[in-house]
Protein backbone atom coordinates (compact mmCIF):
# COMPACT_ATOMS: atom_id res chain seq x y z
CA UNK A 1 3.54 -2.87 0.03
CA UNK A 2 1.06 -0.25 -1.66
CA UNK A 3 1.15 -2.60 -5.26
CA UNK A 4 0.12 -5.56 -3.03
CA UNK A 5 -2.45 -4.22 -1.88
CA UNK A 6 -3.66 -2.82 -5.50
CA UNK A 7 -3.33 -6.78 -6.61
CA UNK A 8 -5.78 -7.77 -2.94
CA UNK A 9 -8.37 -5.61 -3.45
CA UNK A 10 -9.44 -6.82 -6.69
CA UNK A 11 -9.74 -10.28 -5.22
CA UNK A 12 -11.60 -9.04 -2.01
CA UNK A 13 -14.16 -7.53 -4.17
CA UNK A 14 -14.36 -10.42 -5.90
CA UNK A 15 -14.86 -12.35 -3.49
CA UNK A 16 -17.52 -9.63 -1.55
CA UNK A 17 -19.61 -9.63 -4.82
CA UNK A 18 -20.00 -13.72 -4.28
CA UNK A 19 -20.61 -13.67 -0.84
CA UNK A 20 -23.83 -10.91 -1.85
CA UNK A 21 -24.93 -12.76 -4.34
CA UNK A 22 -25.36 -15.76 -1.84
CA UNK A 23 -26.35 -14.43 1.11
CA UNK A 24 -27.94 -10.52 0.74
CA UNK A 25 -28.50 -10.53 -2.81
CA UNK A 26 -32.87 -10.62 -3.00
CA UNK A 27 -34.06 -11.09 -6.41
CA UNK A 28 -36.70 -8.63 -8.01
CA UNK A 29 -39.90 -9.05 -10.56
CA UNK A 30 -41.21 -6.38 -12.76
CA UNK A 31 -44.63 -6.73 -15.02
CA UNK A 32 -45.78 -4.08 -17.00
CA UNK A 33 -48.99 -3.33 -18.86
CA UNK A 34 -49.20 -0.54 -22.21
CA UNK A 35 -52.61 0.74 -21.47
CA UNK A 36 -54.44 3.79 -23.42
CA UNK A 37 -56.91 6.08 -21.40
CA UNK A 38 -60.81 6.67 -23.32
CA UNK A 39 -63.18 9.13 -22.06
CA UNK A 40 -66.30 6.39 -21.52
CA UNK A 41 -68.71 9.20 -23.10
CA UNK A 42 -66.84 9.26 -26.01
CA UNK A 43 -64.97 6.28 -27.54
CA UNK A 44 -63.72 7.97 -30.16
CA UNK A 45 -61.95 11.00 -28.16
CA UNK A 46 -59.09 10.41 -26.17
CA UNK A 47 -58.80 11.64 -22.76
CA UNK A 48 -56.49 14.78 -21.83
CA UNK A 49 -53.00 13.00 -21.43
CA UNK A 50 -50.85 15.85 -19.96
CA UNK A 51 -53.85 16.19 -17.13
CA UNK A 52 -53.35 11.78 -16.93
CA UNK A 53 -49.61 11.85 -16.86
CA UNK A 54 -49.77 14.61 -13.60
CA UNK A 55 -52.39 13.71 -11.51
CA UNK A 56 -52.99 9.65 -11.78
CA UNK A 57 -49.16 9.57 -10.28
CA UNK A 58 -50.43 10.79 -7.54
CA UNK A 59 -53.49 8.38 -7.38
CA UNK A 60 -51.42 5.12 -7.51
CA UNK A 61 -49.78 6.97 -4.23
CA UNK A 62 -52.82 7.60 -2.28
CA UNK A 63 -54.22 5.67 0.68
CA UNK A 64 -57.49 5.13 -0.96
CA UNK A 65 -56.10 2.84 -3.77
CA UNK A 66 -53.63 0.76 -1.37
CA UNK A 67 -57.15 0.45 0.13
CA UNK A 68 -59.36 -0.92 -2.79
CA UNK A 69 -56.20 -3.17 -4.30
CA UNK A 70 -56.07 -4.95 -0.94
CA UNK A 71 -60.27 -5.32 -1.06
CA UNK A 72 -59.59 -6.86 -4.36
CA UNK A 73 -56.32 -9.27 -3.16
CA UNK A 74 -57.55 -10.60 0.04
CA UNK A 75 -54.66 -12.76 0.35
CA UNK A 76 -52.38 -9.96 0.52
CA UNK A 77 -50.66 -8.40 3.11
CA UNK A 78 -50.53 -4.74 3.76
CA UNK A 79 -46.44 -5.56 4.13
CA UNK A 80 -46.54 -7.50 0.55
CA UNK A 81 -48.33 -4.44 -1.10
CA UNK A 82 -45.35 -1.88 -0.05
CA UNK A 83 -43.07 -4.02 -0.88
CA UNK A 84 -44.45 -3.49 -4.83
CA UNK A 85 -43.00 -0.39 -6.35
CA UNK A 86 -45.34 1.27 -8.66
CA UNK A 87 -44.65 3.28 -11.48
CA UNK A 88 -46.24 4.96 -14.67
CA UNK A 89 -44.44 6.27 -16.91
CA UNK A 90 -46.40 7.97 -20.36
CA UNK A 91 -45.95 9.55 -24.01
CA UNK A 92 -48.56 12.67 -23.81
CA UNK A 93 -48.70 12.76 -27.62
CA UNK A 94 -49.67 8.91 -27.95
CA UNK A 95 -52.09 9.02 -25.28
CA UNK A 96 -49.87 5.93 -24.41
CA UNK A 97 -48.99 5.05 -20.16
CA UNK A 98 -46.90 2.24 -18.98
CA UNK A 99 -47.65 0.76 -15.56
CA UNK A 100 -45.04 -1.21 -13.92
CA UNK A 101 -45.22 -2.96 -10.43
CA UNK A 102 -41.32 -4.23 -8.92
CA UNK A 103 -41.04 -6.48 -6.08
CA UNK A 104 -39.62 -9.82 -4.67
CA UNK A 105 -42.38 -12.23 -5.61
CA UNK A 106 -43.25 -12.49 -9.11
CA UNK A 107 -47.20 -13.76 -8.65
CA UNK A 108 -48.01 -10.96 -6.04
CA UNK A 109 -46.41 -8.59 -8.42
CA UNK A 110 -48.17 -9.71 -11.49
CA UNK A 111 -51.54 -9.51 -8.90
CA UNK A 112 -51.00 -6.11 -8.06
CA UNK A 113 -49.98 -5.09 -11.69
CA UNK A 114 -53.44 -6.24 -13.20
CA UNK A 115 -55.69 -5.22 -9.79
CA UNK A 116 -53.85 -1.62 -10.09
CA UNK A 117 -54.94 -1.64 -13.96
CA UNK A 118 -58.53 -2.81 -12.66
CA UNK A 119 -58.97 0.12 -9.89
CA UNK A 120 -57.55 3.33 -11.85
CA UNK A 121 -61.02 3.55 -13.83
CA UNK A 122 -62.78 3.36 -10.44
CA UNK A 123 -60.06 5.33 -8.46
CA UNK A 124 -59.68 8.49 -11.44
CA UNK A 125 -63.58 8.89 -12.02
CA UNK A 126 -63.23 11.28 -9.16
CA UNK A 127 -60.65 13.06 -10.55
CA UNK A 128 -60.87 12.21 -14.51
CA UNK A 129 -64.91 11.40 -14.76
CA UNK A 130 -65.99 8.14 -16.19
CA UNK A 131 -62.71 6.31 -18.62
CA UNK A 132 -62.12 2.92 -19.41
CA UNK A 133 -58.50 1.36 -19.90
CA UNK A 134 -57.65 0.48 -23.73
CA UNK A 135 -54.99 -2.87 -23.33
CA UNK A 136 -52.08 -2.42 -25.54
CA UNK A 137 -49.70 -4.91 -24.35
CA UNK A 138 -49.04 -6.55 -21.27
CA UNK A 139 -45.71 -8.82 -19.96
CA UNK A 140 -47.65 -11.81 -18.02
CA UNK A 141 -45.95 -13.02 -14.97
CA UNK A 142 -42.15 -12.71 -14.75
CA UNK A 143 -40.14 -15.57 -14.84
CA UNK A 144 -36.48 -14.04 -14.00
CA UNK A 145 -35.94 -11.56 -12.30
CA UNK A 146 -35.13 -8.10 -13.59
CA UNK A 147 -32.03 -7.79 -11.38
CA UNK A 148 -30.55 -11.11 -11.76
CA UNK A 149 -26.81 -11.42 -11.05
CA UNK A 150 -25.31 -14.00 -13.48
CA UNK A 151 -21.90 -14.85 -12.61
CA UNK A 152 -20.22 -12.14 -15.65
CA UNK A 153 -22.30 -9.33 -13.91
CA UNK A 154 -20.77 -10.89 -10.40
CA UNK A 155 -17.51 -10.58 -11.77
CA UNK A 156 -17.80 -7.57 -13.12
CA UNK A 157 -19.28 -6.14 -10.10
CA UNK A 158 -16.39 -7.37 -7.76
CA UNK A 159 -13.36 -6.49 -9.94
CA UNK A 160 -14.91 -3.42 -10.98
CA UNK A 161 -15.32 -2.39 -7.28
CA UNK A 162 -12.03 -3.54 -6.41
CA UNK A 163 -10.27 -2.05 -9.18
CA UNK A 164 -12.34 1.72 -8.57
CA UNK A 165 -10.62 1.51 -5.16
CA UNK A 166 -7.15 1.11 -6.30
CA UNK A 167 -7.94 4.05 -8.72
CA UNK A 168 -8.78 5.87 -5.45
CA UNK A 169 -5.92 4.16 -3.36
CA UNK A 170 -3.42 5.29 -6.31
CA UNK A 171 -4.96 8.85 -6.63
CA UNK A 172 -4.57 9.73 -2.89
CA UNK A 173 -1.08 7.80 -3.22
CA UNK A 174 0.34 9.99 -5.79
CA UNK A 175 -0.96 13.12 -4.45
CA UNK A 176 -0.22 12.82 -0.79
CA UNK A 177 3.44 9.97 -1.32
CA UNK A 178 6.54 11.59 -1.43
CA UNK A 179 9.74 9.97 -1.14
CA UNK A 180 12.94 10.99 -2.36
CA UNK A 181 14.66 10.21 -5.83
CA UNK A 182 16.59 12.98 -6.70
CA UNK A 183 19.27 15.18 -4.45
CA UNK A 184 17.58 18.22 -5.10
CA UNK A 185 14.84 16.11 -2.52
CA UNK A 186 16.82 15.88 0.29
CA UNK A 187 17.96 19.44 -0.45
CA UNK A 188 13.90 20.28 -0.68
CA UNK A 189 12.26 18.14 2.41
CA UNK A 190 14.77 17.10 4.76
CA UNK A 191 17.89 20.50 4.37
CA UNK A 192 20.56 17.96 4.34
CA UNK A 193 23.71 17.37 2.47
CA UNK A 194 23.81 14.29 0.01
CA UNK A 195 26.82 12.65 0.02
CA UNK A 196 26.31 10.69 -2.94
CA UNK A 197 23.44 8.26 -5.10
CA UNK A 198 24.36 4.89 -5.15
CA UNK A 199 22.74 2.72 -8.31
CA UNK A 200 20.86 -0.33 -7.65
CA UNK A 201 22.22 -3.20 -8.71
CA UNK A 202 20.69 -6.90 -9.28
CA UNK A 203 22.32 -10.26 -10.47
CA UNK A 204 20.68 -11.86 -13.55
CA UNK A 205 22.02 -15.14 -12.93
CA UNK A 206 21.68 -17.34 -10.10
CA UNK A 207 24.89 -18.84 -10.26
CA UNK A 208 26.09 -20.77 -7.11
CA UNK A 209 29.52 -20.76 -8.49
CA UNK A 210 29.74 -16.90 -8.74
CA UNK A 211 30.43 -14.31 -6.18
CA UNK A 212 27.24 -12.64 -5.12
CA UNK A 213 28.36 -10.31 -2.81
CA UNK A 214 27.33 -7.07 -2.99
CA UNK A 215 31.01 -5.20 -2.31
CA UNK A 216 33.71 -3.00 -4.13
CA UNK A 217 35.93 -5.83 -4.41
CA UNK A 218 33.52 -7.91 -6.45
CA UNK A 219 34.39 -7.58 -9.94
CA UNK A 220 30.90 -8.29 -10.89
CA UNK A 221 30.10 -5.22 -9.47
CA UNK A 222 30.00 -2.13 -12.16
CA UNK A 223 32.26 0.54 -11.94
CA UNK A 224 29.57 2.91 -11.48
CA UNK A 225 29.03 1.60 -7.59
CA UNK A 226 32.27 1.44 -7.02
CA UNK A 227 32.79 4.92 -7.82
CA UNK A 228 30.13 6.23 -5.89
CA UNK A 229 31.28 4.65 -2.89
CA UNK A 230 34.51 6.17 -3.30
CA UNK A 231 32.71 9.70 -3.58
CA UNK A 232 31.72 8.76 -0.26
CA UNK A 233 34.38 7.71 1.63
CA UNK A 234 36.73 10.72 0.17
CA UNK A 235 33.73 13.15 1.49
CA UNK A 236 33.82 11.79 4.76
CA UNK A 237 37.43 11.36 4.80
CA UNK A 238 38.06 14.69 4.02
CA UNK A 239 35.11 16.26 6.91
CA UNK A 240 37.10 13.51 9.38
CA UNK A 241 40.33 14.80 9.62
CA UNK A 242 38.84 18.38 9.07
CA UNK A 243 36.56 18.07 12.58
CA UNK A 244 38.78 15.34 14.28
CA UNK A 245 35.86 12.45 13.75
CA UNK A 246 36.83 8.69 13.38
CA UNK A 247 33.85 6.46 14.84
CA UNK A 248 31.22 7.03 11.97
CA UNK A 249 27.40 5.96 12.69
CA UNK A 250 25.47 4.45 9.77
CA UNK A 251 21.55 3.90 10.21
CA UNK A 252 18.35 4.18 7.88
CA UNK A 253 15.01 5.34 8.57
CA UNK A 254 13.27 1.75 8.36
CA UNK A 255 14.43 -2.07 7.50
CA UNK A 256 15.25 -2.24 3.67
CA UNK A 257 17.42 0.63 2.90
CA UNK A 258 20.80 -1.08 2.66
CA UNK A 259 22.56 0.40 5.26
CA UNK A 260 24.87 -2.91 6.19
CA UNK A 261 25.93 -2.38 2.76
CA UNK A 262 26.71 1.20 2.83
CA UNK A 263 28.44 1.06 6.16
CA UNK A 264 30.67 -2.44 4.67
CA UNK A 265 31.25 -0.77 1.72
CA UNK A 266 32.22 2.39 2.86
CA UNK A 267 34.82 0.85 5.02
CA UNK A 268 36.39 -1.06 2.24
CA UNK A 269 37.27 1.84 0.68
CA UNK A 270 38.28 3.49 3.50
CA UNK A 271 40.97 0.54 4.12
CA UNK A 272 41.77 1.50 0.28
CA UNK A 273 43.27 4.48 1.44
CA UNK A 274 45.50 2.96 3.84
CA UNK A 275 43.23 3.48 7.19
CA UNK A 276 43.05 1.08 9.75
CA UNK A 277 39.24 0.43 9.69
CA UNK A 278 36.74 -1.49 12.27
CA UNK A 279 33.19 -2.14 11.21
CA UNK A 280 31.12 -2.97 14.37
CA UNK A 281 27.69 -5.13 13.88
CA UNK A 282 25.74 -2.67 16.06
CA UNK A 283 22.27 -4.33 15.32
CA UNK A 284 21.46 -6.94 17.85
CA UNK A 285 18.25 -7.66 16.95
CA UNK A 286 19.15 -8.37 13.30
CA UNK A 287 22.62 -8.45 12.80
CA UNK A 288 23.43 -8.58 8.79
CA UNK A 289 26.50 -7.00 7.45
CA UNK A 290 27.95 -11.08 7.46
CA UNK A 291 25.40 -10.98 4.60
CA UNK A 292 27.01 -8.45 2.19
CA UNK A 293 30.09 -10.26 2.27
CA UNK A 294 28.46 -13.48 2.72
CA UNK A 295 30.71 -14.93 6.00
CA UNK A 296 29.61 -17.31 8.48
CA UNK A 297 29.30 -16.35 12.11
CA UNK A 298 27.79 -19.58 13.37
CA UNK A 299 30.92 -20.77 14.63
CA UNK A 300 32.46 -16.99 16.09
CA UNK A 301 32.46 -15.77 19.71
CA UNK A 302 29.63 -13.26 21.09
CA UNK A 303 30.74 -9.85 20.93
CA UNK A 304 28.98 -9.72 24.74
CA UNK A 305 31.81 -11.89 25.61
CA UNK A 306 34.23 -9.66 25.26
CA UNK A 307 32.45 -7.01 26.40
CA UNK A 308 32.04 -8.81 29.72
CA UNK A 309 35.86 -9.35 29.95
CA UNK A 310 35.30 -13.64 29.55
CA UNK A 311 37.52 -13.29 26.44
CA UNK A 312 40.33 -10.71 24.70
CA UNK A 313 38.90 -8.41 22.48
CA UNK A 314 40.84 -10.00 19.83
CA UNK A 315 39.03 -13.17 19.73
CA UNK A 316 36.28 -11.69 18.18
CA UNK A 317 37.63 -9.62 15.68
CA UNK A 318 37.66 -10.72 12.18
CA UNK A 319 40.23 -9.57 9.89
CA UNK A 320 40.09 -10.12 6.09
CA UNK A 321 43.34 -9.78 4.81
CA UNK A 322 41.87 -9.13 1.06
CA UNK A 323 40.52 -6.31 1.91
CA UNK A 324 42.79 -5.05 4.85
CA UNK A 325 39.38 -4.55 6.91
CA UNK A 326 38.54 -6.37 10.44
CA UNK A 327 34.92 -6.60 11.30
CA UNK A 328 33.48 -7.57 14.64
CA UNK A 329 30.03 -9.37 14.48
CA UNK A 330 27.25 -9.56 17.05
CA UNK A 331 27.26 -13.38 17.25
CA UNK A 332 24.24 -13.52 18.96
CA UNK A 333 20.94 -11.40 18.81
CA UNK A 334 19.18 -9.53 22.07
CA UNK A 335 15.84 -8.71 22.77
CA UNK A 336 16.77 -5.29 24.42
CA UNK A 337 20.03 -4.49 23.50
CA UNK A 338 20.05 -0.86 25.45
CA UNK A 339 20.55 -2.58 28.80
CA UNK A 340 24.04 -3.41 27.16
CA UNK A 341 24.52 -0.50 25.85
CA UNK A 342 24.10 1.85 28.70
CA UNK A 343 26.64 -0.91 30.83
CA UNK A 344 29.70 0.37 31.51
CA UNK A 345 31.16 -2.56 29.98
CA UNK A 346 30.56 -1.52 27.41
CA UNK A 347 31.88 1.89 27.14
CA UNK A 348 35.07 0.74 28.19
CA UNK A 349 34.96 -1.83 24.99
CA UNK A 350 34.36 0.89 22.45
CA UNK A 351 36.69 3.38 23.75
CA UNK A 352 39.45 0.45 23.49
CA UNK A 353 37.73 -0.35 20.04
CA UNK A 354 38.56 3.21 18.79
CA UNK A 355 42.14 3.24 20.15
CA UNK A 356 42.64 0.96 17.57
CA UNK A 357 41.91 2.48 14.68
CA UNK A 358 41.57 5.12 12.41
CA UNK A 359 37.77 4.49 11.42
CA UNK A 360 34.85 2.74 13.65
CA UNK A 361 32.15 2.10 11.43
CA UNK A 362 29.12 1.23 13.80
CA UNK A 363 26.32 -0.42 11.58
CA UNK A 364 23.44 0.03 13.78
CA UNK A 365 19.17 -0.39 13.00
CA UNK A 366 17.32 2.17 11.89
CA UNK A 367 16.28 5.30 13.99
CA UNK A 368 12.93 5.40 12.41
CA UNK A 369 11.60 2.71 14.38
CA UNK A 370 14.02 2.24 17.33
CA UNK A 371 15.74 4.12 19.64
CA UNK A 372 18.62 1.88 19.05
CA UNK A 373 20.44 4.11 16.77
CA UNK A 374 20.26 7.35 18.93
CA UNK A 375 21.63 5.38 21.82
CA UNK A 376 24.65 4.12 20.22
CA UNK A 377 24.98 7.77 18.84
CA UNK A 378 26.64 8.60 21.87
CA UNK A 379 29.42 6.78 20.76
CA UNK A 380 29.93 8.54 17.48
CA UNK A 381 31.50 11.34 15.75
CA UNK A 382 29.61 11.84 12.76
CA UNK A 383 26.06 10.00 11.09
CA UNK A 384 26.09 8.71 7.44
CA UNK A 385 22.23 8.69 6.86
CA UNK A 386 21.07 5.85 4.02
CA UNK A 387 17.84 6.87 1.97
CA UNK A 388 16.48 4.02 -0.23
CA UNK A 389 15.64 5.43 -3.42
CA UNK A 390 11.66 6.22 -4.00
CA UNK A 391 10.91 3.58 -1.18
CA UNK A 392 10.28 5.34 1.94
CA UNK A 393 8.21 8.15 2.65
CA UNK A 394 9.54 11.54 3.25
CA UNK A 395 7.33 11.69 7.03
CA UNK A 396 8.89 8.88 7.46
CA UNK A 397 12.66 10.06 6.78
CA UNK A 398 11.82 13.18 8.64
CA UNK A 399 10.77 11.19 12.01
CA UNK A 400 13.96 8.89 12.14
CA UNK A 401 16.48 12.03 11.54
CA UNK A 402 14.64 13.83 14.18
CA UNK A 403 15.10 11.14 16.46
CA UNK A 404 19.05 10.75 15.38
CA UNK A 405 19.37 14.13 15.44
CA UNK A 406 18.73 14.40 19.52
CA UNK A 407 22.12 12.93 20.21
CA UNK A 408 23.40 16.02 18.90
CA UNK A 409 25.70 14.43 16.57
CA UNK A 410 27.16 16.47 13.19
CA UNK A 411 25.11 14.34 9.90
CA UNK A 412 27.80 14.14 7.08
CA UNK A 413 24.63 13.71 4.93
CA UNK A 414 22.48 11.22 3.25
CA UNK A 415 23.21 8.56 0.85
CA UNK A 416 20.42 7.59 -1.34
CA UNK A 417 20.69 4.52 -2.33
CA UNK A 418 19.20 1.76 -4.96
CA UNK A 419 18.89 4.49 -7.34
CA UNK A 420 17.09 3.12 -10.48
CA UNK A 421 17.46 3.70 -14.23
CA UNK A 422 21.25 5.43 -13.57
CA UNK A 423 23.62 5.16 -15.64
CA UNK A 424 25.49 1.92 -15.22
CA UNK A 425 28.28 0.63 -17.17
CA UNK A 426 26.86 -2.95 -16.54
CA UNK A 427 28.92 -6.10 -16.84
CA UNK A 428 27.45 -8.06 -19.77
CA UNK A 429 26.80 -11.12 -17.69
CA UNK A 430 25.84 -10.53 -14.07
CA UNK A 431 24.34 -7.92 -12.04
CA UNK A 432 25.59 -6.88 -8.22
CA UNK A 433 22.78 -7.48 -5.14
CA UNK A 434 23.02 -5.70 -2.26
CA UNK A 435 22.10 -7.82 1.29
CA UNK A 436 20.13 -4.99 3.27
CA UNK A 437 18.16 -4.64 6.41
């Protein structure tokens, strides 16, 4: 989300420095006149120019020469005159001084240049005694104005704006972002046990003809996944008949994190070992772990239909001899799924569920962002956390396993998965995709 942002802002300050230059942008007109100060007693002996440079600054401020410009521009305004910036700048060793008027109209500025020039002799004798005003050069009457924004400087103004905020954006990002990409993270933020790091994995090919699916049984998929899937299931396996546990809850923090693959995945290998395994479709408002193996449940029964007695349970189980795995799918999607939940119907249809089997995998949405996953906690033994791999922020992960973690449930630990740059015996033609939520 962060990078799309970095690519907007660009193009928003692009777009900001147009919409100044046509409607706030005013344009602004600077004249200047080189003048040299002369003591009028003397025309050969130049006038103090460090006492000039310090005290006729001060002049061009006063009241009394707004006063005697004005007398000498009766056309303009007292408003017109302030809006004229005045300023002399001088080289004491030259005897040199630069006057410069700045404002929005060109002729009033070029006006108040030369009437300026005009009063100082009359203004300073008070100050200075009688001088006169040596022309050196002069500008005449501006033409373009000294600010003018040509479309490069627009450009530059609006993707140099945007891009200083990304450098901002990015600064505050990398200083105050932290997800987790290593084990020794979890271990660091969160105090939790990680079960294992699962690579990411991507097809290369779009191939319709080739299996996509994003499972142990794929032989597209490397080695490398299907090994650390194993690591899993033998941990858990091993804590299960330790503690007693068989119904196993797998959730995520946020959307994204492939936990529908995890939890399909895990019980594949699960079945491997000769277990009678049940993965459940827990998320009504987006059921996906159809996706990972890529099955359609258009035509299926609503799991609610068994749960409300209409049909046997074992119309709406799915079994997949392949793999010696059943699955049950949600075949429909609810709006507020805890009403069901909290039914007694539906207790009774889990605790028949897990007479059936050795595992119940319960795929169910994240905890992060719903309450979803705490409330089918109560069902559970044991919670298989999934981490996506430098993707979510640690707050983030902290918030969802607080909320898991008020069912009281034992975590086996976290799974990070998607874990990039590992090191993947890939197949030389295709690359695995996982489906996640």
């Amino acid at each position: 989300m962060i990078w799309i942002l970095l690519l907007i802002l660009p193009i928003l300050g692009l777009g900001a420095s147009f919409a100044y230059s046509a409607f706030i942008y005013e344009p602004e007109y600077s004249s200047f006149m080189i003048f040299k100060l002369k003591d009028d007693g003397d025309e050969t002996s130049a006038v103090d120019g460090s006492e000039i440079k310090n005290t006729l600054p001060q002049i061009l401020k006063s009241r009394a020469f707004k006063d005697r410009v004005l007398d000498d521009l009766e056309d303009v305004t007292s408003e017109q005159f302030d809006a004229c910036k005045i300023t002399l700048k001088g080289e004491e060793t030259l005897d040199l001084f630069s006057l410069s008027v700045t404002g929005p109209n060109n002729e009033i500025v070029y006006r108040v240049l030369n009437s300026s020039v005009k009063n100082i002799p009359a203004i300073g004798r008070y100050v200075f005694g009688l001088i006169s005003l040596e022309h050196v050069e002069e500008s005449g009457m501006a033409t373009v104005a000294s600010n003018q924004m040509g479309l490069k400087t627009i450009v530059m103004y609006g993707l140099g704006g945007g891009l200083a905020v990304d450098a901002i954006i990015l600064l505050i990002y990398a200083f105050t972002y932290e997800t987790i990409r290593r084990e020794e993270d979890l271990k660091k933020n969160l105090n939790v046990h990680c079960l294992a790091s699962v690579p990411a994995i991507r097809f290369k090919r779009r191939n319709r003809e080739v299996d996509h699916s994003m499972h142990i049984f794929n032989e597209l998929v490397p080695y490398s996944f299907t090994e650390s899937i194993r690591k899993i299931s033998g941990r858990i396996d091993r804590d299960s008949k330790k503690y007693g546990r068989k119904t196993i809850l797998v959730t995520s923090s946020v959307p994204g994190e492939g936990k529908s693959t995890i939890s399909v995945n895990l019980a594949m290998s699960l079945a491997k070992r000769d277990y009678k395994v049940l993965v459940i479709d827990c998320d009504f408002r987006n059921p996906s772990t159809s996706k990972v193996i890529g099955f359609d449940t258009s035509t299926i029964p609503s799991i609610m239909e068994a749960v409300d007695g209409h049909i046997p349970v074992s119309d709406i189980i799915q079994h997949f001899d392949e793999w010696g795995l059943d699955m049950i799918f949600t075949g429909i999607t609810l709006d507020n799924p805890m009403a069901t939940i909290y039914g007694e119907n539906f207790r009774k249809f889990i605790a028949n569920i897990q007479e059936m089997y050795d595992y119940v995998i319960l795929d169910t949405p994240p905890s992060a962002m719903l309450t979803d996953a705490s409330n089918f906690a109560q069902f559970a033994d044991g919670i298989v956390y999934v981490v996506r791999y430098d993707a979510v922020p640690v707050k983030t992960i902290r918030e969802g396993m607080s909320s898991i973690a008020l069912s009281r449930k034992p975590i086996y630990g976290c799974v990070i998965n998607g874990v990039e740059n590992a090191n993947i015996a890939y197949n030389t033609n295709y690359y695995g995709k996982s489906y996640d939520k």
